[in-house]
N, C-alpha and C. Protein backbone atom coordinates (compact mmCIF):
# COMPACT_ATOMS: atom_id res chain seq x y z
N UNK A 1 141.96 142.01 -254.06
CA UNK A 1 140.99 141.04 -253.55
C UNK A 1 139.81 140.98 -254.51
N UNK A 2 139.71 139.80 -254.74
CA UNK A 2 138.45 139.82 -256.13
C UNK A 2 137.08 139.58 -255.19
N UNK A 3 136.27 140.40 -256.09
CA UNK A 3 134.92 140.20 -255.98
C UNK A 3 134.16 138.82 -255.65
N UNK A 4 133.50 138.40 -254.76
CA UNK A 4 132.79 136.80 -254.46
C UNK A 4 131.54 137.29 -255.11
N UNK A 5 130.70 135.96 -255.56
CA UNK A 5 129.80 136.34 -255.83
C UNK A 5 128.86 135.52 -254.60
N UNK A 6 127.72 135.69 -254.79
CA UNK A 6 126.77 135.79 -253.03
C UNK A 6 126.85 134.28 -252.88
N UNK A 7 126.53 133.28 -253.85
CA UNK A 7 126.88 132.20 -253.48
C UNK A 7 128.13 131.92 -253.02
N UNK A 8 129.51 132.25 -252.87
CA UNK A 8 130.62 132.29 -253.13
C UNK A 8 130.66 132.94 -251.58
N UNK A 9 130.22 134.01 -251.08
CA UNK A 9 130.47 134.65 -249.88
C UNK A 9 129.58 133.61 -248.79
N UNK A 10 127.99 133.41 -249.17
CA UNK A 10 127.86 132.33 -248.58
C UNK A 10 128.34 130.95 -248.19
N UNK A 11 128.78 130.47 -249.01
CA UNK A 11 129.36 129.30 -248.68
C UNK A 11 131.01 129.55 -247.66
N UNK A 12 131.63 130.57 -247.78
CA UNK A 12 132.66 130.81 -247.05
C UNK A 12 131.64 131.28 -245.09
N UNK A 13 130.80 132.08 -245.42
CA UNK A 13 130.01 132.01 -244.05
C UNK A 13 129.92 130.92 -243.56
N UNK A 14 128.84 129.80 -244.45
CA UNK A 14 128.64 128.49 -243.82
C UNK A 14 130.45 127.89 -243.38
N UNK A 15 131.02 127.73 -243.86
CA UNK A 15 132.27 127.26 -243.54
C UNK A 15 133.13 128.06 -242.49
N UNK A 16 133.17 129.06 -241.94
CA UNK A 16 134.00 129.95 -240.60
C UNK A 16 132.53 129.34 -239.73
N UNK A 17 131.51 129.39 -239.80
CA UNK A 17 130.66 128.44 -238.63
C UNK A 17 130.82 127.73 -238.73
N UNK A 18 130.85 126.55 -239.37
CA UNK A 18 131.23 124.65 -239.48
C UNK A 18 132.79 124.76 -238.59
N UNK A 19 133.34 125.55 -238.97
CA UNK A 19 134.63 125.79 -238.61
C UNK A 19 134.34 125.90 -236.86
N UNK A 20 133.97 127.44 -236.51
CA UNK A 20 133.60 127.63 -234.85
C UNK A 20 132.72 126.54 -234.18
N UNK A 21 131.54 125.87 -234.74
CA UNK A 21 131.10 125.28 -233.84
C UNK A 21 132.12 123.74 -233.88
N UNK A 22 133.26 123.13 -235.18
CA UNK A 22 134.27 122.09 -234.79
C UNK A 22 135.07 122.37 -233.46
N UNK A 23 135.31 123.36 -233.52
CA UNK A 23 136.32 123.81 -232.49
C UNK A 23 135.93 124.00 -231.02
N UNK A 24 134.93 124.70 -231.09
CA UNK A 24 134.25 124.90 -230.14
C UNK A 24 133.94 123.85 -229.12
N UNK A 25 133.38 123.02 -229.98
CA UNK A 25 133.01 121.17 -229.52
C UNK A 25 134.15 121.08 -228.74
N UNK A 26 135.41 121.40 -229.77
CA UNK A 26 136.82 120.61 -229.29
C UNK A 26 137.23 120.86 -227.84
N UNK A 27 137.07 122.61 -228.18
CA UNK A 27 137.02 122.99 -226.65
C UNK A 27 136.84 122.25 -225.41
N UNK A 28 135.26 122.03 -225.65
CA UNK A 28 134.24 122.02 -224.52
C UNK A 28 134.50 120.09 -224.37
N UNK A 29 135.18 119.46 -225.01
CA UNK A 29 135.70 118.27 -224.66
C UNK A 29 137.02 118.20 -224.49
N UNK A 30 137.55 118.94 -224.50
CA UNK A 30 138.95 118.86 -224.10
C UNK A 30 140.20 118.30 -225.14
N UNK A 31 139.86 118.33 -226.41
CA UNK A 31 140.34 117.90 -227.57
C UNK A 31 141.41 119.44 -228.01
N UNK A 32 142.43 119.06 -228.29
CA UNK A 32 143.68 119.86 -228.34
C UNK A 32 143.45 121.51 -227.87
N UNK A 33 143.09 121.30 -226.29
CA UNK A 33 142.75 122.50 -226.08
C UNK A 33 143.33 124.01 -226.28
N UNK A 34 144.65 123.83 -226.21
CA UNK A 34 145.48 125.39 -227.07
C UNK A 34 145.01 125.59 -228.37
N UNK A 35 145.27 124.76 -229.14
CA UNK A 35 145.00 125.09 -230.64
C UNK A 35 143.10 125.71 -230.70
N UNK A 36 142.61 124.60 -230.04
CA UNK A 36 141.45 124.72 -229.90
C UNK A 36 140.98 126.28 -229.92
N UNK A 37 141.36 126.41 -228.68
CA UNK A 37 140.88 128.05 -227.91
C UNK A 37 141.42 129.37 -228.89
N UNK A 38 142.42 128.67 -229.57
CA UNK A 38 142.97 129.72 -230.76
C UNK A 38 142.25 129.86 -231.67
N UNK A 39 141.89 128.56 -232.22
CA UNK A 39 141.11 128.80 -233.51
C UNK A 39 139.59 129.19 -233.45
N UNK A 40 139.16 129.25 -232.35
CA UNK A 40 137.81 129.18 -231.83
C UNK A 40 138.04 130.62 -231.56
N UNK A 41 138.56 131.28 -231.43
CA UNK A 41 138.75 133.38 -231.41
C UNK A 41 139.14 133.59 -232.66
N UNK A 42 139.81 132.95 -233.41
CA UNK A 42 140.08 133.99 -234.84
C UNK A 42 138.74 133.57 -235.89
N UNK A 43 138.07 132.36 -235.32
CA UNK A 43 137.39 131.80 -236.05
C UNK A 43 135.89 132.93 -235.69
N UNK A 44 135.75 133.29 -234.38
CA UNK A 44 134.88 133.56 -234.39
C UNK A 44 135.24 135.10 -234.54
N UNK A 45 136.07 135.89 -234.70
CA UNK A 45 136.79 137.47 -234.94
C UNK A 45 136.35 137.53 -236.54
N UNK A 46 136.29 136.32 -237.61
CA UNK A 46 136.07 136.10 -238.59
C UNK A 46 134.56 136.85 -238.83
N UNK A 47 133.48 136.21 -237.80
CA UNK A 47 132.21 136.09 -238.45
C UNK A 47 131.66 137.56 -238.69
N UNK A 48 132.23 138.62 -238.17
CA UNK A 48 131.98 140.13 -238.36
C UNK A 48 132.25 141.02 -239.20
N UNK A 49 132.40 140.55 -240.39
CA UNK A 49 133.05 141.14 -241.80
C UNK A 49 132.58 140.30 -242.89
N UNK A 50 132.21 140.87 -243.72
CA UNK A 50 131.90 140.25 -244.94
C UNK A 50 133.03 139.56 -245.64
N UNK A 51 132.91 138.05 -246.23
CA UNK A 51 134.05 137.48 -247.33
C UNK A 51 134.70 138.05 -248.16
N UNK A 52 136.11 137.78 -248.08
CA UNK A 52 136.74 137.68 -249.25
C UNK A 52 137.67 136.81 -250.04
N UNK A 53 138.32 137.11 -251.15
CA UNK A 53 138.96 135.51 -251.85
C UNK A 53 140.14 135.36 -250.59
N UNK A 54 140.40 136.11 -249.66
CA UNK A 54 141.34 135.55 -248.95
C UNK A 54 140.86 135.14 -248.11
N UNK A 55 139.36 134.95 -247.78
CA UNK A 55 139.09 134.54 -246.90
C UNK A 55 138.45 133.09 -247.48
N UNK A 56 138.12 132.99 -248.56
CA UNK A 56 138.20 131.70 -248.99
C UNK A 56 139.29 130.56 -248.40
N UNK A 57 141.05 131.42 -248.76
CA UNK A 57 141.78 130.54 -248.89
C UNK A 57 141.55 130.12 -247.71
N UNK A 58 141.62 130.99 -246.79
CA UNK A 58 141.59 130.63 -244.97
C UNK A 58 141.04 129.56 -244.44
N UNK A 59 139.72 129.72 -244.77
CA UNK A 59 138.38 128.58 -244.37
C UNK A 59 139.02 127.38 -245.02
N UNK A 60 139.72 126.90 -246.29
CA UNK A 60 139.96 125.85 -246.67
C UNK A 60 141.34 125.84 -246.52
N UNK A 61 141.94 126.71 -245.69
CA UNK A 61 143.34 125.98 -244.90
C UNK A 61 142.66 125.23 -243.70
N UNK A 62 141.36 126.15 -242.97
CA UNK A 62 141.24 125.63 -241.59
C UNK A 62 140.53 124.42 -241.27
N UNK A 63 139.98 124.13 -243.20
CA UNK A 63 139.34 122.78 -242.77
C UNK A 63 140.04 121.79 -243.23
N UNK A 64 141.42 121.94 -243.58
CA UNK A 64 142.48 120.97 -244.17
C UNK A 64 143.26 120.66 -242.82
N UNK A 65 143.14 122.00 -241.68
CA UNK A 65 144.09 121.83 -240.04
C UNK A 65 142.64 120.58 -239.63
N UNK A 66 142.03 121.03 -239.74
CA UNK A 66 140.67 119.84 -239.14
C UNK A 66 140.66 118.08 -239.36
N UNK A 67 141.19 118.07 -240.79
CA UNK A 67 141.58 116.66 -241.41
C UNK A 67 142.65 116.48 -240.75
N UNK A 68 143.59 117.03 -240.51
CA UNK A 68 144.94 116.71 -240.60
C UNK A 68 144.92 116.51 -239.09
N UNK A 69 144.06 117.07 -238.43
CA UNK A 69 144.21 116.60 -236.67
C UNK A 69 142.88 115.70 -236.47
N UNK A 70 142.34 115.57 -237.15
CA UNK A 70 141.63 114.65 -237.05
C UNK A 70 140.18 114.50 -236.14
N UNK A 71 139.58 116.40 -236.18
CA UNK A 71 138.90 116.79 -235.27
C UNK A 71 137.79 116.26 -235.09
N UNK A 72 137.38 116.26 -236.39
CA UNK A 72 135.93 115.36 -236.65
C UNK A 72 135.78 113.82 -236.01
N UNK A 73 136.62 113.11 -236.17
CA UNK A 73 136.60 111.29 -235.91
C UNK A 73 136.91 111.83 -234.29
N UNK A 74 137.43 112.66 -233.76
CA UNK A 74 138.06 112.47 -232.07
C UNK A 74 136.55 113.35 -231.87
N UNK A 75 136.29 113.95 -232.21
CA UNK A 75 134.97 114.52 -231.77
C UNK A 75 133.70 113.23 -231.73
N UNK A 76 133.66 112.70 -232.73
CA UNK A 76 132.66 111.65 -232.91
C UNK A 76 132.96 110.22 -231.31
N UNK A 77 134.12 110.58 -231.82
CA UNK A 77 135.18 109.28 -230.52
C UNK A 77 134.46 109.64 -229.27
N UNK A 78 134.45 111.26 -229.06
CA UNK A 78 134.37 111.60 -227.81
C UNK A 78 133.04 111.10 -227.10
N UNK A 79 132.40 111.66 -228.19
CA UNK A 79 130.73 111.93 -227.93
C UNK A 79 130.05 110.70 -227.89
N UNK A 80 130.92 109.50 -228.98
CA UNK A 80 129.96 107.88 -228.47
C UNK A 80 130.62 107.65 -227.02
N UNK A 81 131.61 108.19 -226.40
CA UNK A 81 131.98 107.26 -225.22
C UNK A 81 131.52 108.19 -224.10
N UNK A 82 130.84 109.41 -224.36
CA UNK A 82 130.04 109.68 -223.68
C UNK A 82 128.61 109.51 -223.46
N UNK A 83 128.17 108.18 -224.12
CA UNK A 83 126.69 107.85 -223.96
C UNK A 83 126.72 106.84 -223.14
């Protein structure tokens, strides 16, 4: 496991939170709630350990599962048709 450097560990922090609070949302609207509730525990089991390059890859698998389901636009969906 290679060394991050602090910018490098930071930016993987900011990203496992961008990550928990997507999911989280998803949760709490009812947006693919299994997957949801899954990724929202490993996501947050994440935030208690310092980065590493495998945890790089992780965060940018989990924000490629995010595109690919489309969490962001159904989140946005949700939240205008709740005003």
């Amino acid at each position: 496991v290679a060394e991050l450097s602090p910018e490098e560990s930071e930016d993987i922090l900011f990203k496992e939170a961008w990550l928990t609070y997507f999911w989280r949302r998803a949760l709490s609207l009812g947006i693919e709630v299994d997957i949801a509730r899954q990724r929202l525990r490993f996501w947050i089991g994440r935030s208690a350990h310092s980065p590493s390059s495998h945890d790089a890859m992780e965060v940018e698998q989990g924000l490629t599962e995010l595109r690919k389901l489309r969490i962001e636009r159904r989140l946005w969906e949700a939240s205008r048709s709740n005003q």
